[in-house]
PDB file of N, CA and C in Angstrom:
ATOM      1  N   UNK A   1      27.804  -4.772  17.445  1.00  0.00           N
ATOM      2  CA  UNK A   1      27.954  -3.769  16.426  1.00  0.00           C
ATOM      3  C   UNK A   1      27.077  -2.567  16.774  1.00  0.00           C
ATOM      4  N   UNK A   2      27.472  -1.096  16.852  1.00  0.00           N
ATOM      5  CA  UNK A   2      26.738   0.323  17.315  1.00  0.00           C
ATOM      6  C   UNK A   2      25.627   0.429  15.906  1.00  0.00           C
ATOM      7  N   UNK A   3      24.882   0.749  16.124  1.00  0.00           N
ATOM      8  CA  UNK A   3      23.877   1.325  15.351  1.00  0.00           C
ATOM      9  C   UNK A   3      23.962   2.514  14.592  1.00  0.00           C
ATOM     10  N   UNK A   4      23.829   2.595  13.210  1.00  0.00           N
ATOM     11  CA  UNK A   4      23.835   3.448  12.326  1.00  0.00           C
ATOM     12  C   UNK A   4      22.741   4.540  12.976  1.00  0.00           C
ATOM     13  N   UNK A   5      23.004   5.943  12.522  1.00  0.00           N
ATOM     14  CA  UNK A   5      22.528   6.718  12.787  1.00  0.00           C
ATOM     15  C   UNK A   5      20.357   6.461  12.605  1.00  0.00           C
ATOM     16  N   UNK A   6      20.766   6.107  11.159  1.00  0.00           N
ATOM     17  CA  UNK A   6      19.099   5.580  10.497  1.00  0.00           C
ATOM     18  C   UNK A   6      18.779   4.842  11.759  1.00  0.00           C
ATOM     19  N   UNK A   7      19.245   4.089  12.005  1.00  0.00           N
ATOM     20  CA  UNK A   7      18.147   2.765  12.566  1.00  0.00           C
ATOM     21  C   UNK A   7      18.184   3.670  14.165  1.00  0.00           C
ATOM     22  N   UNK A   8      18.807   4.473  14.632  1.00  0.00           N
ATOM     23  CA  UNK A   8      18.537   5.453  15.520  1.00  0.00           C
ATOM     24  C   UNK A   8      17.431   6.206  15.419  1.00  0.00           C
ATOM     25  N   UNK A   9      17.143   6.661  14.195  1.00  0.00           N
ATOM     26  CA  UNK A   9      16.335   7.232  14.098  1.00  0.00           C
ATOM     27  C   UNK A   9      14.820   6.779  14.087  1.00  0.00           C
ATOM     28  N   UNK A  10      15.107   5.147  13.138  1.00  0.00           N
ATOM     29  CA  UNK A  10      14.087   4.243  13.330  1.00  0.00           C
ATOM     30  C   UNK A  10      13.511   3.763  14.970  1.00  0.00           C
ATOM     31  N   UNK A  11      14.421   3.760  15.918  1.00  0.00           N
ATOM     32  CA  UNK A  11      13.972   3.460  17.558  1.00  0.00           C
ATOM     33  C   UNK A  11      13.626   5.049  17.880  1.00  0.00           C
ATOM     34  N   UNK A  12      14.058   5.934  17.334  1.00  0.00           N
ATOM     35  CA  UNK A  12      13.122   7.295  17.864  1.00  0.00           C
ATOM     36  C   UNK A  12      13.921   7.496  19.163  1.00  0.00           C
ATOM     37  N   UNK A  13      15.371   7.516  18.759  1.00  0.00           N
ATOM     38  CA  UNK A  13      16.360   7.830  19.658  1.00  0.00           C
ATOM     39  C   UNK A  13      17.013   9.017  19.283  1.00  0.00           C
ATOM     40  N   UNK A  14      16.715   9.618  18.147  1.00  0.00           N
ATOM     41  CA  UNK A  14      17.373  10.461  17.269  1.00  0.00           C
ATOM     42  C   UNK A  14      15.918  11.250  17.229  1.00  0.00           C
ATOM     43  N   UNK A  15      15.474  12.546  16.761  1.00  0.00           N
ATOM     44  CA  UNK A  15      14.648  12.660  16.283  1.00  0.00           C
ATOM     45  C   UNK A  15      14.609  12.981  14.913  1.00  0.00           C
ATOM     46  N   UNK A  16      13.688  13.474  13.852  1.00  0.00           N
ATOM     47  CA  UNK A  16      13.551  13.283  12.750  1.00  0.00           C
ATOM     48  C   UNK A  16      12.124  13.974  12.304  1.00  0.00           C
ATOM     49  N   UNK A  17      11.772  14.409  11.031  1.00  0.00           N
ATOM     50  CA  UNK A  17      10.622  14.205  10.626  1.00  0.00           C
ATOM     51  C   UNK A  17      10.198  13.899   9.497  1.00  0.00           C
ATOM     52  N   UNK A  18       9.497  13.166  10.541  1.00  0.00           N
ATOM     53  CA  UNK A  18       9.055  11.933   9.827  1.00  0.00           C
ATOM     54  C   UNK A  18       7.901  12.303   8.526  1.00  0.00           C
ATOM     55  N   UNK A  19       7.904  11.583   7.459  1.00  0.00           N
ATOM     56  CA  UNK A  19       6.543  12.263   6.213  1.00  0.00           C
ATOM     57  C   UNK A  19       5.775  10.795   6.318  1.00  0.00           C
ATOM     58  N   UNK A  20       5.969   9.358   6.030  1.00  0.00           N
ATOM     59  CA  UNK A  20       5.539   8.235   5.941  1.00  0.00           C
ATOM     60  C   UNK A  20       6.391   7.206   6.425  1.00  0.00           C
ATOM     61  N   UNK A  21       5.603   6.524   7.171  1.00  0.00           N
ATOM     62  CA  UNK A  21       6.654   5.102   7.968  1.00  0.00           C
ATOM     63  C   UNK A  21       4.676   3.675   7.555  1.00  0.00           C
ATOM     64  N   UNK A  22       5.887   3.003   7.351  1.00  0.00           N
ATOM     65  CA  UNK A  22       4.793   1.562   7.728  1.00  0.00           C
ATOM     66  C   UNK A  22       5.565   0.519   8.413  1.00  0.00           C
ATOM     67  N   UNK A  23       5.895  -0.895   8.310  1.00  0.00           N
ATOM     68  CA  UNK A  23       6.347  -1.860   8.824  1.00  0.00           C
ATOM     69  C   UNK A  23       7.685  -2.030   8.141  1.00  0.00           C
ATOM     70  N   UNK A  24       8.083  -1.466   7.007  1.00  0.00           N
ATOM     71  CA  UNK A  24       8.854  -1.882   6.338  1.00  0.00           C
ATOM     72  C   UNK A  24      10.072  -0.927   6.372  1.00  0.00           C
ATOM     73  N   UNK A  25       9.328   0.456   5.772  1.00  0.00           N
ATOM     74  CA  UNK A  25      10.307   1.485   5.748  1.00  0.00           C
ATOM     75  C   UNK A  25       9.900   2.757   5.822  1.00  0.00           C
ATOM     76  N   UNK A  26      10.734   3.930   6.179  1.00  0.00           N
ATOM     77  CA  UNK A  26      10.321   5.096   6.791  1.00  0.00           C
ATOM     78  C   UNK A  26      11.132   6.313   6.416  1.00  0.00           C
ATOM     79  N   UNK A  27      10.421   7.539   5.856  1.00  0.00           N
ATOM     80  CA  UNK A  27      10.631   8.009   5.283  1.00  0.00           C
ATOM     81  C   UNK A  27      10.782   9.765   5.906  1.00  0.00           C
ATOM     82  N   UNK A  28      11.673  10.567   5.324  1.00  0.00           N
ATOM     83  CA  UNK A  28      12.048  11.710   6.857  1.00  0.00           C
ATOM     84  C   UNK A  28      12.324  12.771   5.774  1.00  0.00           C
ATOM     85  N   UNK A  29      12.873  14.045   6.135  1.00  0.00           N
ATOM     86  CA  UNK A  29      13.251  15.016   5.587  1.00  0.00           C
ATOM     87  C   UNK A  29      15.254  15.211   6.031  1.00  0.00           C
ATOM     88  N   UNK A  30      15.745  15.079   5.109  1.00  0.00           N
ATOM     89  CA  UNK A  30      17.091  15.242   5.275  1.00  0.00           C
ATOM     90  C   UNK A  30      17.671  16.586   6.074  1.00  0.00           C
ATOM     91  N   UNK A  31      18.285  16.606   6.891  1.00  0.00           N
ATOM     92  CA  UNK A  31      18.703  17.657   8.131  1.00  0.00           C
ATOM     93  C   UNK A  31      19.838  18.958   7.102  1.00  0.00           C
ATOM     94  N   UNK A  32      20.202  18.017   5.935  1.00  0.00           N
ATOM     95  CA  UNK A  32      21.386  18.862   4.985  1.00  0.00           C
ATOM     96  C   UNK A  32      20.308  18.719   3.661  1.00  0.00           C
ATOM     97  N   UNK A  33      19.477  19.857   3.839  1.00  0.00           N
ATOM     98  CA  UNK A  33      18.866  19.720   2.365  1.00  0.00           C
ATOM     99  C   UNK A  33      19.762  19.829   1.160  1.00  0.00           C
ATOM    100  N   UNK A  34      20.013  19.171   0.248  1.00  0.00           N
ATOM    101  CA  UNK A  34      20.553  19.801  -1.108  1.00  0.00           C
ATOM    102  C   UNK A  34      19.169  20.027  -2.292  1.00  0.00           C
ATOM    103  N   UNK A  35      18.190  20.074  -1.852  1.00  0.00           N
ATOM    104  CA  UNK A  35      16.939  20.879  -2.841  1.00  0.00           C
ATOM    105  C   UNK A  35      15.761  21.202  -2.154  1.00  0.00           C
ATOM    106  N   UNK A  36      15.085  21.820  -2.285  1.00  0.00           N
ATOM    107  CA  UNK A  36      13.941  22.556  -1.939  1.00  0.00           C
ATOM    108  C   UNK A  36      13.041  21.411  -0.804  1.00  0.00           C
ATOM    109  N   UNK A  37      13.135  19.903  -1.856  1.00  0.00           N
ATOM    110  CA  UNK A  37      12.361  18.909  -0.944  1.00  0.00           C
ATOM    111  C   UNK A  37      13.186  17.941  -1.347  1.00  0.00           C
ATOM    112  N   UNK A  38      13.970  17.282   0.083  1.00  0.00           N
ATOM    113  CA  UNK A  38      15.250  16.255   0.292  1.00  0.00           C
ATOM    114  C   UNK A  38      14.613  15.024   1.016  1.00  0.00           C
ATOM    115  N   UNK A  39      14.082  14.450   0.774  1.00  0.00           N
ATOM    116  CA  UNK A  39      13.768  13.196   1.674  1.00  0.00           C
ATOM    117  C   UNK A  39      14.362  11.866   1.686  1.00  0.00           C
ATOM    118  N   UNK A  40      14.718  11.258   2.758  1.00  0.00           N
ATOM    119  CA  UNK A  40      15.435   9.979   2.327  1.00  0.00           C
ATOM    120  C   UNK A  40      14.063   9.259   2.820  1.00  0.00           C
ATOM    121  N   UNK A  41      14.607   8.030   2.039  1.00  0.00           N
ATOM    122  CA  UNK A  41      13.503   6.475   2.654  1.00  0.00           C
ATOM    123  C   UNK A  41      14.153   5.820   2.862  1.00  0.00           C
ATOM    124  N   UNK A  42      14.441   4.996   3.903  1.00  0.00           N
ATOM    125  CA  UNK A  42      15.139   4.070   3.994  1.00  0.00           C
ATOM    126  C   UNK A  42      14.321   2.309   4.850  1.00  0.00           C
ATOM    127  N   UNK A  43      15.212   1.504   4.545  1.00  0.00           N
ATOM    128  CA  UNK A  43      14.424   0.040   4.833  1.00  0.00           C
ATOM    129  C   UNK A  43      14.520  -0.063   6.234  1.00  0.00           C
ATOM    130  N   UNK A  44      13.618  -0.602   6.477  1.00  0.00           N
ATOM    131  CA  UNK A  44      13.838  -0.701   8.495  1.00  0.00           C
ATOM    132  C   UNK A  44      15.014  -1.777   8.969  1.00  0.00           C
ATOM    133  N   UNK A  45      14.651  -2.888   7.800  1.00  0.00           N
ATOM    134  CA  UNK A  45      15.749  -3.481   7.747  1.00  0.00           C
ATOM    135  C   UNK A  45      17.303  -2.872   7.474  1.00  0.00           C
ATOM    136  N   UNK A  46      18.204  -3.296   8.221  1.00  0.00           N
ATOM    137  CA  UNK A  46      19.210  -2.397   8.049  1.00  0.00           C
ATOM    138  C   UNK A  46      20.179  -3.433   7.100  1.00  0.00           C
ATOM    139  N   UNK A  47      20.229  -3.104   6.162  1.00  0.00           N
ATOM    140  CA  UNK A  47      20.803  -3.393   4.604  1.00  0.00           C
ATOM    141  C   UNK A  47      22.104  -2.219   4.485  1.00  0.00           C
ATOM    142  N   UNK A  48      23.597  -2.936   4.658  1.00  0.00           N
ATOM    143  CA  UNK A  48      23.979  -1.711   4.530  1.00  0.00           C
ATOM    144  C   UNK A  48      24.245  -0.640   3.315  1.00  0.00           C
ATOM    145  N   UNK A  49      24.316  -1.021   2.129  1.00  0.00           N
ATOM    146  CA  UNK A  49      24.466  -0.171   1.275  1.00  0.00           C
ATOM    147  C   UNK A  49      23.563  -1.377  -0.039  1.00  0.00           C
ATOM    148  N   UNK A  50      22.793  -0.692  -1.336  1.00  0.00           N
ATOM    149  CA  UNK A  50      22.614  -1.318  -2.378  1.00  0.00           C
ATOM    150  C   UNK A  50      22.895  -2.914  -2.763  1.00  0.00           C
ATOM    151  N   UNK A  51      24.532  -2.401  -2.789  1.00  0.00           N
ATOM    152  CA  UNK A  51      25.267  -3.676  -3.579  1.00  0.00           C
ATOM    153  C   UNK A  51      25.542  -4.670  -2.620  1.00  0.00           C
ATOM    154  N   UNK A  52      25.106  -4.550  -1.242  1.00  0.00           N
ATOM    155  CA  UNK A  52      24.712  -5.587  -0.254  1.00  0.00           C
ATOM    156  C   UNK A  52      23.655  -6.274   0.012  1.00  0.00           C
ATOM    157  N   UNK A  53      22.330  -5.694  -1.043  1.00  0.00           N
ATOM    158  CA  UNK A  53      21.324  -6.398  -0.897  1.00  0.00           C
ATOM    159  C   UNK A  53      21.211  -7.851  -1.632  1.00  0.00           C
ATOM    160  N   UNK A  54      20.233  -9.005  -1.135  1.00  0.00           N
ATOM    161  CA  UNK A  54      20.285 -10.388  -1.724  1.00  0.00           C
ATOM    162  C   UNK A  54      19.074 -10.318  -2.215  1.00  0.00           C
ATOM    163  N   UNK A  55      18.580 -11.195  -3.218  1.00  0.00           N
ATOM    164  CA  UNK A  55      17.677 -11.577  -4.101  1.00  0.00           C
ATOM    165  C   UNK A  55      16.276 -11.274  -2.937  1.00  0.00           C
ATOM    166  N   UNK A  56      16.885 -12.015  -1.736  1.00  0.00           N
ATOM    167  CA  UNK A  56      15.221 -12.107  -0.522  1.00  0.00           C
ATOM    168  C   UNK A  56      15.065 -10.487   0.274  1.00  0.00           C
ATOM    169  N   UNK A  57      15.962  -9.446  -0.709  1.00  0.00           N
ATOM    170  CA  UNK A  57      15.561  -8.108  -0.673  1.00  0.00           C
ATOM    171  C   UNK A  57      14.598  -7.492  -1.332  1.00  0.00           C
ATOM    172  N   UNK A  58      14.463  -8.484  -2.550  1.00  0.00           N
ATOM    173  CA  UNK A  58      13.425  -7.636  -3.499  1.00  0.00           C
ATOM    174  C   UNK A  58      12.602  -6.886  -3.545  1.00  0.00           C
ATOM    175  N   UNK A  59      11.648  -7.574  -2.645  1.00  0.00           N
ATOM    176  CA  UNK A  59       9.926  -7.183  -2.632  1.00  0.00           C
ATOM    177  C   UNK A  59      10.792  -5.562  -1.476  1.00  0.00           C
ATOM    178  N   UNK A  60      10.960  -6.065  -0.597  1.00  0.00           N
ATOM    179  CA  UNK A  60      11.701  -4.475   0.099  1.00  0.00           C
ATOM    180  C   UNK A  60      12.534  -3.205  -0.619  1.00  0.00           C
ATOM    181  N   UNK A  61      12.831  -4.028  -1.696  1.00  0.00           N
ATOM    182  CA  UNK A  61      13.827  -2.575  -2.547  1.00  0.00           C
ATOM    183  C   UNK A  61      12.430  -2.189  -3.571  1.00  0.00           C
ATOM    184  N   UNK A  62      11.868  -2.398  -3.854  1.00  0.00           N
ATOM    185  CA  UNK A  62      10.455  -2.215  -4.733  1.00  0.00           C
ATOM    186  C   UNK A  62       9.488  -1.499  -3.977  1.00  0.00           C
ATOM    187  N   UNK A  63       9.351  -2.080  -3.027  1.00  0.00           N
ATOM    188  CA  UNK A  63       8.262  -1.491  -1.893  1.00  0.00           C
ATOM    189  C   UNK A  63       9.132   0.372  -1.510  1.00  0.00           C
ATOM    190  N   UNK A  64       9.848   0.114  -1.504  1.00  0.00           N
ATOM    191  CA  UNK A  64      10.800   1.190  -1.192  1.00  0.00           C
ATOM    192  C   UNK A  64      10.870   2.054  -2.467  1.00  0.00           C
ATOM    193  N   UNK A  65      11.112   1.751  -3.509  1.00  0.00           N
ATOM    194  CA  UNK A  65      11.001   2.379  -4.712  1.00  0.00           C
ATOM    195  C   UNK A  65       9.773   3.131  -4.854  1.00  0.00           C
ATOM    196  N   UNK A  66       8.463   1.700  -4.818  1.00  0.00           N
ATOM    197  CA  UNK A  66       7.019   2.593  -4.924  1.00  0.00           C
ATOM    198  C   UNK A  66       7.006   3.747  -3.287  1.00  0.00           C
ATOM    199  N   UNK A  67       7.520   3.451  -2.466  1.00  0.00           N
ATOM    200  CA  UNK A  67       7.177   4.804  -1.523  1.00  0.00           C
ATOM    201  C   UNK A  67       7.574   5.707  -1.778  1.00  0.00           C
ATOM    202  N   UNK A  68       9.128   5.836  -2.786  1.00  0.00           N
ATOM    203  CA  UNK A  68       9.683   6.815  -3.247  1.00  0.00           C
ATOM    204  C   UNK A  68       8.672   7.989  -3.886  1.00  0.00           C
ATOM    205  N   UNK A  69       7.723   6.994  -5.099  1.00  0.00           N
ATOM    206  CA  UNK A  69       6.842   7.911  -5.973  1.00  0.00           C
ATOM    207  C   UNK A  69       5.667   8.170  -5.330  1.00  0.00           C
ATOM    208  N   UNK A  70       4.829   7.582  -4.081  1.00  0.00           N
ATOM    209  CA  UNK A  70       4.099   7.858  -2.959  1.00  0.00           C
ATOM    210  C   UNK A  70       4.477   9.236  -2.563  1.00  0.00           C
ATOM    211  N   UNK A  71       5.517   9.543  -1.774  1.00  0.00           N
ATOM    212  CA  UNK A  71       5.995  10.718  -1.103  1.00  0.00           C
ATOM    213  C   UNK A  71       6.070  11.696  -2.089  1.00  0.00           C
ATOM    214  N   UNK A  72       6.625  11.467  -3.285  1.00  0.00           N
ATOM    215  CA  UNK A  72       7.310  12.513  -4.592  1.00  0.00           C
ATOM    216  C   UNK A  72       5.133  12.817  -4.745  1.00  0.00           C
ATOM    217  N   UNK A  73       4.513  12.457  -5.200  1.00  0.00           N
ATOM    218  CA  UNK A  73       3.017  12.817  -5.398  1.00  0.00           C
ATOM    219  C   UNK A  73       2.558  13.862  -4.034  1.00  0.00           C
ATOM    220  N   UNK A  74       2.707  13.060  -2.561  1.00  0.00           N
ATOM    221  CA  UNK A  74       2.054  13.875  -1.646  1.00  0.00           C
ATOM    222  C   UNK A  74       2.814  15.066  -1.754  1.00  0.00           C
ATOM    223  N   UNK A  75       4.225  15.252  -2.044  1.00  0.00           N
ATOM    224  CA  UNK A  75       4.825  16.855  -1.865  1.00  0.00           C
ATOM    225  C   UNK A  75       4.506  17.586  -2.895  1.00  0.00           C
ATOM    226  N   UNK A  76       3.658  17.132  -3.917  1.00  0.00           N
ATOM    227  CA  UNK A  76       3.607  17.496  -5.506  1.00  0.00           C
ATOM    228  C   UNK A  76       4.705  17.621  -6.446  1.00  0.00           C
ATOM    229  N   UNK A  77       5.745  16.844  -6.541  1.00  0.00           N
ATOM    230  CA  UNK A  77       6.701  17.196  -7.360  1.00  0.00           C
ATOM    231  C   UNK A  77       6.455  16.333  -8.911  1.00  0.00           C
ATOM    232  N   UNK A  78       5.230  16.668  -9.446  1.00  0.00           N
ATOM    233  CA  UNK A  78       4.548  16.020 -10.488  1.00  0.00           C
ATOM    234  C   UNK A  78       5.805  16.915 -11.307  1.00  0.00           C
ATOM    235  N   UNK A  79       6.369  17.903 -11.574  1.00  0.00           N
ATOM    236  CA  UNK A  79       7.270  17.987 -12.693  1.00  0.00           C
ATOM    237  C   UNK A  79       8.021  17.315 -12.300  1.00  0.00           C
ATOM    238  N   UNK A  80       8.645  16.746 -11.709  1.00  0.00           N
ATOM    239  CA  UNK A  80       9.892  16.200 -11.743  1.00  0.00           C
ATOM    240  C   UNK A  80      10.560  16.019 -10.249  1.00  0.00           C
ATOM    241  N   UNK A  81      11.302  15.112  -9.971  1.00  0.00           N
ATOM    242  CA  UNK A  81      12.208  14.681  -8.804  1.00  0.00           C
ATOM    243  C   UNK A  81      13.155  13.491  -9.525  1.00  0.00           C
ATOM    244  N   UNK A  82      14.060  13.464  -8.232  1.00  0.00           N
ATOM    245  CA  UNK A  82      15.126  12.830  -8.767  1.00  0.00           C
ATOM    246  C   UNK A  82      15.613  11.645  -7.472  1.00  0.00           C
ATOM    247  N   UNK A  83      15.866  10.772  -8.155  1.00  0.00           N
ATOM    248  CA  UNK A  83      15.776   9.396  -7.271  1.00  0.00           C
ATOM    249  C   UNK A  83      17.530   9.209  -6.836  1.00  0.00           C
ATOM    250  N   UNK A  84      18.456   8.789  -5.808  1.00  0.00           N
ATOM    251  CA  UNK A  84      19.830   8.660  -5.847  1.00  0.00           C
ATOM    252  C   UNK A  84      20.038   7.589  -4.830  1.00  0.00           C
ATOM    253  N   UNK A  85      20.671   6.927  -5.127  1.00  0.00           N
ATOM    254  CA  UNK A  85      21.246   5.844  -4.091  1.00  0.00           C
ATOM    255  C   UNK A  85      22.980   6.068  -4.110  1.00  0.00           C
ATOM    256  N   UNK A  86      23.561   6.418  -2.949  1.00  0.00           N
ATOM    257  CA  UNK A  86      24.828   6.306  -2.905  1.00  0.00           C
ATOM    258  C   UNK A  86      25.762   4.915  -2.313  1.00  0.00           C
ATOM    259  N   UNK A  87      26.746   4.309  -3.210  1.00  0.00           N
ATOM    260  CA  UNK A  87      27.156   3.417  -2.811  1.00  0.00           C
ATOM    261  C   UNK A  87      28.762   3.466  -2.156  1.00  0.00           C
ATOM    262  N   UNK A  88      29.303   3.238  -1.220  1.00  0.00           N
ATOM    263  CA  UNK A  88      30.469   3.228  -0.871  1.00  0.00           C
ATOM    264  C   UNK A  88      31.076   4.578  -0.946  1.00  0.00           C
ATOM    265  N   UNK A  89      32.709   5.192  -0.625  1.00  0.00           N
ATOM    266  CA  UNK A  89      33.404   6.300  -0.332  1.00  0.00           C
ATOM    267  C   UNK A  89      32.746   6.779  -1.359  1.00  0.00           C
ATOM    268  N   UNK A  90      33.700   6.671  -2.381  1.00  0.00           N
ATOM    269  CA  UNK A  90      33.209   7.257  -3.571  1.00  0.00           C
ATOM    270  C   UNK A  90      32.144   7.308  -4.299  1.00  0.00           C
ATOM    271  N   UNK A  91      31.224   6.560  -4.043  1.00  0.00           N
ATOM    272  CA  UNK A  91      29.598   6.992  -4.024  1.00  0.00           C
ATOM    273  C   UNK A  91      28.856   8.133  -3.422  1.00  0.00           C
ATOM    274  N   UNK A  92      29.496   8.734  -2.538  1.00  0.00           N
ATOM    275  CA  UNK A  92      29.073  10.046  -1.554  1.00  0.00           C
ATOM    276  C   UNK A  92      28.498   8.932  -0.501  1.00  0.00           C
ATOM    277  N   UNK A  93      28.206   8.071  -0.063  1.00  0.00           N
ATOM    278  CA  UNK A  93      27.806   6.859   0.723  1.00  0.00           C
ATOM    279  C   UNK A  93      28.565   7.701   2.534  1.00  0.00           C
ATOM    280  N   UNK A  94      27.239   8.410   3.157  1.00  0.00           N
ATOM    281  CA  UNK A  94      27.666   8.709   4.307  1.00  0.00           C
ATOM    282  C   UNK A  94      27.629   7.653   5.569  1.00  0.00           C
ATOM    283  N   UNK A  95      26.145   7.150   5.396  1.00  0.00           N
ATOM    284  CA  UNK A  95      25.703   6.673   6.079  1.00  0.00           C
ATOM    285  C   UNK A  95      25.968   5.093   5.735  1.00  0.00           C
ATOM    286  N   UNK A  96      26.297   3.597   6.632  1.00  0.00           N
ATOM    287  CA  UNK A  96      26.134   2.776   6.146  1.00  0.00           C
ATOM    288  C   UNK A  96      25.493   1.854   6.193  1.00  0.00           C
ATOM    289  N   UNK A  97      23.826   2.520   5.563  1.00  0.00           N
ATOM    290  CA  UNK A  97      22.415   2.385   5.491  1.00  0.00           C
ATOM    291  C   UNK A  97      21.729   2.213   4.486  1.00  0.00           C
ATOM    292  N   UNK A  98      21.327   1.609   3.691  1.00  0.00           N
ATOM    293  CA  UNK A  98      20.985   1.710   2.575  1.00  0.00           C
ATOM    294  C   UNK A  98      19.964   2.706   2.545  1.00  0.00           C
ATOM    295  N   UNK A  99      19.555   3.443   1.514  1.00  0.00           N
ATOM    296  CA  UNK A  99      18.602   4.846   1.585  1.00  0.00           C
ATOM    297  C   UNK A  99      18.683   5.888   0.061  1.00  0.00           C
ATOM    298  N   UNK A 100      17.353   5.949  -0.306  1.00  0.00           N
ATOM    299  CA  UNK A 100      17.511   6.495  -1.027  1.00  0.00           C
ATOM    300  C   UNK A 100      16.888   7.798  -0.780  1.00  0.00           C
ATOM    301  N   UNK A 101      17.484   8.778  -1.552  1.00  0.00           N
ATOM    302  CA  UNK A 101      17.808  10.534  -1.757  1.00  0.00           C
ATOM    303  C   UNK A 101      16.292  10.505  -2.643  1.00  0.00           C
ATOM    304  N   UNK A 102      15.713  11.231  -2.507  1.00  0.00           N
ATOM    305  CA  UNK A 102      14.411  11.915  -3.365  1.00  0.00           C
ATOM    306  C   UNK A 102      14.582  13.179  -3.282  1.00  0.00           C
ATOM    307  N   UNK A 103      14.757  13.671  -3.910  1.00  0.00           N
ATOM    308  CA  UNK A 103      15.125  15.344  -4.451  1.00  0.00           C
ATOM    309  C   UNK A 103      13.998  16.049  -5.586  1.00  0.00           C
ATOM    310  N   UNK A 104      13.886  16.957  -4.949  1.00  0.00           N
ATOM    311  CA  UNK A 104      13.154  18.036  -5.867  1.00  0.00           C
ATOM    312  C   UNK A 104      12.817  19.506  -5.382  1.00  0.00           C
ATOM    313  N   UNK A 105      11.365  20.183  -6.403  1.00  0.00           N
ATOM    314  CA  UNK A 105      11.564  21.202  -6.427  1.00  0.00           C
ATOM    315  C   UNK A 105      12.405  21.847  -6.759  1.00  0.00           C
ATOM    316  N   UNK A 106      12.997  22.144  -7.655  1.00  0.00           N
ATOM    317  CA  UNK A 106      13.755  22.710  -8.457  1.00  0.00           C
ATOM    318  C   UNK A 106      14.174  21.942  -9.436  1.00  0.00           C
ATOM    319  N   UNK A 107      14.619  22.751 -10.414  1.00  0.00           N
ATOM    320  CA  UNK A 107      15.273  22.560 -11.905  1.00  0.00           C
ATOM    321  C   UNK A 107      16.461  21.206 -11.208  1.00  0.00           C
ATOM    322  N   UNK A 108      16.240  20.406 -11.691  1.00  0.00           N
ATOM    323  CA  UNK A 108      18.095  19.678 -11.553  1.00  0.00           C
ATOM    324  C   UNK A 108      18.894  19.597 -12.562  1.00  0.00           C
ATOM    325  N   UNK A 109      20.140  19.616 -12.216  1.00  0.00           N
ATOM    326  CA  UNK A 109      21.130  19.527 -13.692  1.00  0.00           C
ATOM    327  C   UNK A 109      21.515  18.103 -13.796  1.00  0.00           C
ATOM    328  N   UNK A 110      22.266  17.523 -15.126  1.00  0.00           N
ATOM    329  CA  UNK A 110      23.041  16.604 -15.713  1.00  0.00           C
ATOM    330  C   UNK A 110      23.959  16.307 -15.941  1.00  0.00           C
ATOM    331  N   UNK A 111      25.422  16.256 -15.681  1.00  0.00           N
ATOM    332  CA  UNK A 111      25.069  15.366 -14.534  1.00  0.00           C
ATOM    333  C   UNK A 111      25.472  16.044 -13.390  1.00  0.00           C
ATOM    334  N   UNK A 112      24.950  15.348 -12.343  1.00  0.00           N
ATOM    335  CA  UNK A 112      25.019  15.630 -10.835  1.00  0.00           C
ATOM    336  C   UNK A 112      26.107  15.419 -10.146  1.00  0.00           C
ATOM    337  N   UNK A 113      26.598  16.299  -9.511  1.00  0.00           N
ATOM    338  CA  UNK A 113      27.838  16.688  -8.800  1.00  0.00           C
ATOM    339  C   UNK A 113      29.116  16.674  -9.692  1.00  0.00           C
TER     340      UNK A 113
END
């Protein structure tokens, strides 16, 4: 099976930049910003979308969550950011990587897209 773009990026075959990585998961600036500050995080483990994860994902979708609000603090987006996970076609689901969207700096609207 070819490798998703992410986990390309995770071997540092792709480049990227990078804001926070540990053992688990690693965190970049999106190449198609849609807000001021676009960052995805995604699991090193390659999980392909949400609704594919199993119960022995947990502690990794949490750990991933708290890096979310880690990164959202170091960029200062203390008013506000916005968290997105896309699932499948019609999810906007580009990549088939699990990863979540952290968005901010700016006003966001309700609902989205």
């Amino acid at each position: 099976m070819s490798q998703t773009l992410f986990e390309k990026i995770i071997a540092r075959e792709i480049p990227a930049e990078i804001l926070y990585e540990d053992d688990r998961v690693l965190a970049f600036r999106d190449i198609q910003p849609q807000a001021p500050e676009h960052v995805l995080i995604i699991p090193k483990k390659p999980i392909p979308r949400v609704g594919d994860a199993s119960r022995e994902d947990q502690a990794l979708l949490g750990h991933l969550l708290l890096t979310a609000g880690e990164v959202a603090r170091e960029l200062g987006l203390q008013d506000g950011f916005r968290l997105v996970m896309n699932h499948g076609k019609n999810g906007g689901e580009t990549v088939p990587h699990l990863h979540c969207h952290l968005l901010g700096g700016r006003p966001l609207k309700w609902p989205p897209g």
